[in-house]
N, C-alpha and C. Protein backbone atom coordinates (compact mmCIF):
# COMPACT_ATOMS: atom_id res chain seq x y z
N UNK A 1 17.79 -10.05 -2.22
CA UNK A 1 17.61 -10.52 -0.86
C UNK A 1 17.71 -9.34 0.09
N UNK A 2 17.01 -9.37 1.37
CA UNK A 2 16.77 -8.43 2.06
C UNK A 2 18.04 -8.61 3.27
N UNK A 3 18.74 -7.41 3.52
CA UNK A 3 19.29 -8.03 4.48
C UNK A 3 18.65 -7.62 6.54
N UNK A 4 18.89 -7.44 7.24
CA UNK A 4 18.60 -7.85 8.76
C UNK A 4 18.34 -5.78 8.82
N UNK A 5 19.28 -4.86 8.40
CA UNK A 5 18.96 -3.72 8.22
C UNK A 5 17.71 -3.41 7.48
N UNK A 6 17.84 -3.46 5.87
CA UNK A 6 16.48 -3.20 5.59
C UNK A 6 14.96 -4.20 5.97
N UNK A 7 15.18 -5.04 7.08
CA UNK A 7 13.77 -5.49 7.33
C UNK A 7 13.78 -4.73 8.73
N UNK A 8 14.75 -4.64 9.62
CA UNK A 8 14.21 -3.50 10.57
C UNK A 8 13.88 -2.26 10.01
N UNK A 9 14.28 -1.48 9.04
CA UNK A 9 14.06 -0.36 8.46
C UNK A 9 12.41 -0.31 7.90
N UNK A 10 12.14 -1.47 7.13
CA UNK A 10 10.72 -1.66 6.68
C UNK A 10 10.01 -1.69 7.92
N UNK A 11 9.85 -2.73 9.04
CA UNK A 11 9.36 -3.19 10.08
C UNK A 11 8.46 -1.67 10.70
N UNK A 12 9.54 -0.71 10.43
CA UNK A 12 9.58 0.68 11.59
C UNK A 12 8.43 1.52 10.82
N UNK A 13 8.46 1.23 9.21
CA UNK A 13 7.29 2.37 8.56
C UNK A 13 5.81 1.86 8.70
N UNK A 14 5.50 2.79 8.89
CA UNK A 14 3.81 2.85 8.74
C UNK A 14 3.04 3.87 7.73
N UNK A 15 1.93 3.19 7.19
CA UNK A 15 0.92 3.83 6.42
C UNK A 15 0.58 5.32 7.42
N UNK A 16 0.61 6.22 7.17
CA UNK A 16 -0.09 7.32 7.76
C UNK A 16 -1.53 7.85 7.03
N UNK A 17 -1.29 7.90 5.49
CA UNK A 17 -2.42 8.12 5.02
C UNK A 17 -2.24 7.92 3.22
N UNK A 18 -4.22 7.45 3.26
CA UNK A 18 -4.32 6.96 1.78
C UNK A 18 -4.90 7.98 0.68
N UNK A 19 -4.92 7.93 -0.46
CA UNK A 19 -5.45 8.93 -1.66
C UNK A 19 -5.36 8.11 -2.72
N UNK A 20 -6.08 8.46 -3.47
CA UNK A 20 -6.30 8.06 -4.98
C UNK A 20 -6.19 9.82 -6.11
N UNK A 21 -5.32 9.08 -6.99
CA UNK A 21 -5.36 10.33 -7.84
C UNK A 21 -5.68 9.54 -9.35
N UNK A 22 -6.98 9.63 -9.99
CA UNK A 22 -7.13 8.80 -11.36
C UNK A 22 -6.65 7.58 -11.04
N UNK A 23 -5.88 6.92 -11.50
CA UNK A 23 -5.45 4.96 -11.47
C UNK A 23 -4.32 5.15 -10.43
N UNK A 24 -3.59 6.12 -9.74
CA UNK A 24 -2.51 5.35 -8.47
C UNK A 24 -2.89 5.92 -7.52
N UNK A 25 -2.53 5.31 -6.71
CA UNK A 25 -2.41 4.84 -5.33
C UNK A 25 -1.36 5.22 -4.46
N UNK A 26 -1.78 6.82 -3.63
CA UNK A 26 -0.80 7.00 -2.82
C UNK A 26 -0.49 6.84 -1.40
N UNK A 27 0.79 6.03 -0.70
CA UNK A 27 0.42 5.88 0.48
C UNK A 27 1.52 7.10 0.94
N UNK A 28 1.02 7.22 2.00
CA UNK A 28 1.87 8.13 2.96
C UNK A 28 2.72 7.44 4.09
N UNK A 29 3.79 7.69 4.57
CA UNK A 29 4.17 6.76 5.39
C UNK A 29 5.42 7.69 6.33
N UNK A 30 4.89 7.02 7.54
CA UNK A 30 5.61 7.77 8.81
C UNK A 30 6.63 8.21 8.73
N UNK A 31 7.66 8.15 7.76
CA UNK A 31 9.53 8.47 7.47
C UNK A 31 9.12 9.72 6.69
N UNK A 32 8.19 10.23 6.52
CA UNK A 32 7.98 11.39 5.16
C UNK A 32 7.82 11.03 3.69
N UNK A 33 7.99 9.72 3.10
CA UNK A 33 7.71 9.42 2.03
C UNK A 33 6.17 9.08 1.34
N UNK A 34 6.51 9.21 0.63
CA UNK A 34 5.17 8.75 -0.32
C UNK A 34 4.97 7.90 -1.31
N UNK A 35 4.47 7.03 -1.31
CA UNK A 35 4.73 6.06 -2.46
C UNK A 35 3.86 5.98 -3.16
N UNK A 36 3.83 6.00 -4.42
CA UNK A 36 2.85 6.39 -5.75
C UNK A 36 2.80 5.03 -6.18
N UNK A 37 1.53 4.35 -6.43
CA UNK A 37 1.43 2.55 -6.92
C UNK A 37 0.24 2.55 -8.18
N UNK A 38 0.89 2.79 -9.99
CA UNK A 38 0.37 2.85 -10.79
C UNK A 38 -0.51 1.52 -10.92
N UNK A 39 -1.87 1.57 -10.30
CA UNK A 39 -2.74 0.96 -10.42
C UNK A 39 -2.87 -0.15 -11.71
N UNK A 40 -2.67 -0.03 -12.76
CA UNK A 40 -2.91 -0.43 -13.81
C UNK A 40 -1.81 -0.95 -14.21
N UNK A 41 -0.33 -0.88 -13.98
CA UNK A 41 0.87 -1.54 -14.33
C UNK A 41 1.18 -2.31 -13.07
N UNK A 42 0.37 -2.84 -12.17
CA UNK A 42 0.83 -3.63 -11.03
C UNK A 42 0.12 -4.47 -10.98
N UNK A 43 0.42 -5.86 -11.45
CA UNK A 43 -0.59 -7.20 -11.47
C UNK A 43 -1.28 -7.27 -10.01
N UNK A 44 -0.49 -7.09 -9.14
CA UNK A 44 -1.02 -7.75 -7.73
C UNK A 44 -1.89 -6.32 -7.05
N UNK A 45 -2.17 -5.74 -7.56
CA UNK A 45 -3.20 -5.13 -7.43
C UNK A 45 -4.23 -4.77 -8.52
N UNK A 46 -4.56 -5.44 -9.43
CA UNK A 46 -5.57 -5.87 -10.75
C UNK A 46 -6.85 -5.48 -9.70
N UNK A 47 -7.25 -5.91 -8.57
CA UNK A 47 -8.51 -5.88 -7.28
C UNK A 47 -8.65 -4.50 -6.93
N UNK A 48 -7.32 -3.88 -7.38
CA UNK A 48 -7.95 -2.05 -6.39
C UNK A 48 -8.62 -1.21 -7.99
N UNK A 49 -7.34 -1.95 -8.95
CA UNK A 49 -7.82 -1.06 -10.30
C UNK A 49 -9.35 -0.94 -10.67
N UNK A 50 -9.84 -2.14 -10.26
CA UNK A 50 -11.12 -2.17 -11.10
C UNK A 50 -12.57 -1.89 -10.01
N UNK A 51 -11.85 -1.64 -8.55
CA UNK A 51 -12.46 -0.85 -7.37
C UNK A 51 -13.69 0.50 -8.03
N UNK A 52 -14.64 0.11 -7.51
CA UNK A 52 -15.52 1.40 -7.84
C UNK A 52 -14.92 2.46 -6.58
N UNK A 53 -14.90 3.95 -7.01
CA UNK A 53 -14.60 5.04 -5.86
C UNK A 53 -15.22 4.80 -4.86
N UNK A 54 -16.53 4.70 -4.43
CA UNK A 54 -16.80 4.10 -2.93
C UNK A 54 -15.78 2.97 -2.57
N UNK A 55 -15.74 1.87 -2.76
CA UNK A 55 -15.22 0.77 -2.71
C UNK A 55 -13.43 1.69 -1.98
N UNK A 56 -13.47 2.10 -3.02
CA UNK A 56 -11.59 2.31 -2.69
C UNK A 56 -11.73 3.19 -2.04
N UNK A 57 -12.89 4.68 -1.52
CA UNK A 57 -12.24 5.12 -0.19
C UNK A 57 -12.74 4.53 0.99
N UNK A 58 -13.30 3.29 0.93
CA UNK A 58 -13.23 2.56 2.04
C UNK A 58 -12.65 1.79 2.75
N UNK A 59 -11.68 2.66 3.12
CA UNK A 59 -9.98 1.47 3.67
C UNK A 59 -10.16 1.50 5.06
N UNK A 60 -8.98 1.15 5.43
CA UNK A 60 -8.44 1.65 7.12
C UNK A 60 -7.55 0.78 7.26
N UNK A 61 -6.50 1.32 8.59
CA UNK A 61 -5.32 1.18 8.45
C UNK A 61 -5.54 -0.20 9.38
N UNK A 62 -4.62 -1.30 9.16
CA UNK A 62 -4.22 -2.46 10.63
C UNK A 62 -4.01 -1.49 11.47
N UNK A 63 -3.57 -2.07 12.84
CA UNK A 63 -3.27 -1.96 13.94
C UNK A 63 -1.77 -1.71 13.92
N UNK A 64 -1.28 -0.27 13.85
CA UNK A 64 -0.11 0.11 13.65
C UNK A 64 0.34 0.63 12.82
N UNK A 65 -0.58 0.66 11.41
CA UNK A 65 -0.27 1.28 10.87
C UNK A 65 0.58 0.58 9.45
N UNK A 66 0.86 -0.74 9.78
CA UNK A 66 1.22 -1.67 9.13
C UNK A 66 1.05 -2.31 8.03
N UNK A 67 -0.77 -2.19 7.39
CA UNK A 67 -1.34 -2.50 6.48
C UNK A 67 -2.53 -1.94 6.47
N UNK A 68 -3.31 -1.48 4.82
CA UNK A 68 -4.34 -0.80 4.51
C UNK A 68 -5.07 -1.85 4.21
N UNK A 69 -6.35 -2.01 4.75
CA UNK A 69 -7.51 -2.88 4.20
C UNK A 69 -8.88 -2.45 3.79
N UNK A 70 -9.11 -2.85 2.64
CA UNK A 70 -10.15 -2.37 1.69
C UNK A 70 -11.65 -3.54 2.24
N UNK A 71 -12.19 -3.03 3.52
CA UNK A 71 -13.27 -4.32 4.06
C UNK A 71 -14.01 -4.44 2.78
N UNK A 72 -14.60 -4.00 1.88
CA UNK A 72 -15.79 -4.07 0.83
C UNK A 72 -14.66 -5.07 -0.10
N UNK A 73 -13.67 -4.93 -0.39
CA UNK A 73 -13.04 -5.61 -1.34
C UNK A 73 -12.48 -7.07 -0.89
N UNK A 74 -12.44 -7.10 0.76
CA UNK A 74 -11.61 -7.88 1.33
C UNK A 74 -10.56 -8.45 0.96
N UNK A 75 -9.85 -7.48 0.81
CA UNK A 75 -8.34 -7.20 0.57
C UNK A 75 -7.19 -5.68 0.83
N UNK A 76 -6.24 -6.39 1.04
CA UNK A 76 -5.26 -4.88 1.81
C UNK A 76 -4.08 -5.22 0.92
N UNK A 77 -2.95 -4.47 1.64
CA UNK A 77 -1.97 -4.14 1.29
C UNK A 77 -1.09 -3.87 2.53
N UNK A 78 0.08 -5.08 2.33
CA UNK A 78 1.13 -4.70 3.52
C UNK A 78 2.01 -3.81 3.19
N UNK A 79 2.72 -2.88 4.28
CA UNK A 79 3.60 -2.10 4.18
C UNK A 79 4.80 -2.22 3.27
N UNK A 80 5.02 -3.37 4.39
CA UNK A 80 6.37 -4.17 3.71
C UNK A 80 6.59 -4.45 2.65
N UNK A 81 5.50 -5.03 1.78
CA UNK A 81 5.59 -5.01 0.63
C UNK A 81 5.72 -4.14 -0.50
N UNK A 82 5.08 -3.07 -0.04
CA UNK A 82 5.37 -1.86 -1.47
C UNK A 82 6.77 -1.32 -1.18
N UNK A 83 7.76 -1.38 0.12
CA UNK A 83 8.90 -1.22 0.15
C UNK A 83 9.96 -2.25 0.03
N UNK A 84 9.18 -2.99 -1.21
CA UNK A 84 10.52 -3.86 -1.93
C UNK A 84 10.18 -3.71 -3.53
N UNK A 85 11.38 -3.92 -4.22
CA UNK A 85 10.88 -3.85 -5.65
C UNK A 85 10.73 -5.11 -5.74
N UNK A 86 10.92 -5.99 -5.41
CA UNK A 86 10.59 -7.11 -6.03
C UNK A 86 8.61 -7.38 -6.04
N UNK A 87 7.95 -6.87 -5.08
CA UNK A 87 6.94 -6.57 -4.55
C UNK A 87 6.14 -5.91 -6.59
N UNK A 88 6.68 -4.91 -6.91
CA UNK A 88 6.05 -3.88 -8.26
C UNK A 88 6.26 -4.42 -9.30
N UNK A 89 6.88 -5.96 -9.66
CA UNK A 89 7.42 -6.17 -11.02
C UNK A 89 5.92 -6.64 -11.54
């Protein structure tokens, strides 16, 4: 369970920038971190794995910075979510 700290803490990060290296998925995010998302061991993204390279560098960020959306795939990825583990099982 999340408590009232780590959802203001999540709330505050933003995507800054996206990359693909072979099957993961790196986001960049406003605190200095980086989060690496092994494409192929993450069910809830099965939709980016099988992304042709056009397809997947065609993102852009929400409004804030908040979430990446893939228009050709019509589907994204919230922030918030890759900063929980319960989110990667």
């Amino acid at each position: 369970m999340l408590t009232s700290v780590n959802n203001l803490a999540t709330d505050q990060v933003a995507a800054t920038d996206v990359r693909f290296d072979e099957n993961t998925l790196y986001i960049s995010l406003s605190d200095g971190r980086v989060i690496g998302l092994p494409l192929d061991r993450i069910d809830w993204l099965a939709w980016l794995a099988v992304a042709s390279p056009e397809q997947k560098a065609n993102w852009s960020f929400e409004p804030g910075g908040y979430a990446i959306y893939w228009n050709d795939l019509d589907d994204g990825i919230e922030v918030c979510h890759i900063l929980t583990t319960e989110s990667l099982a």
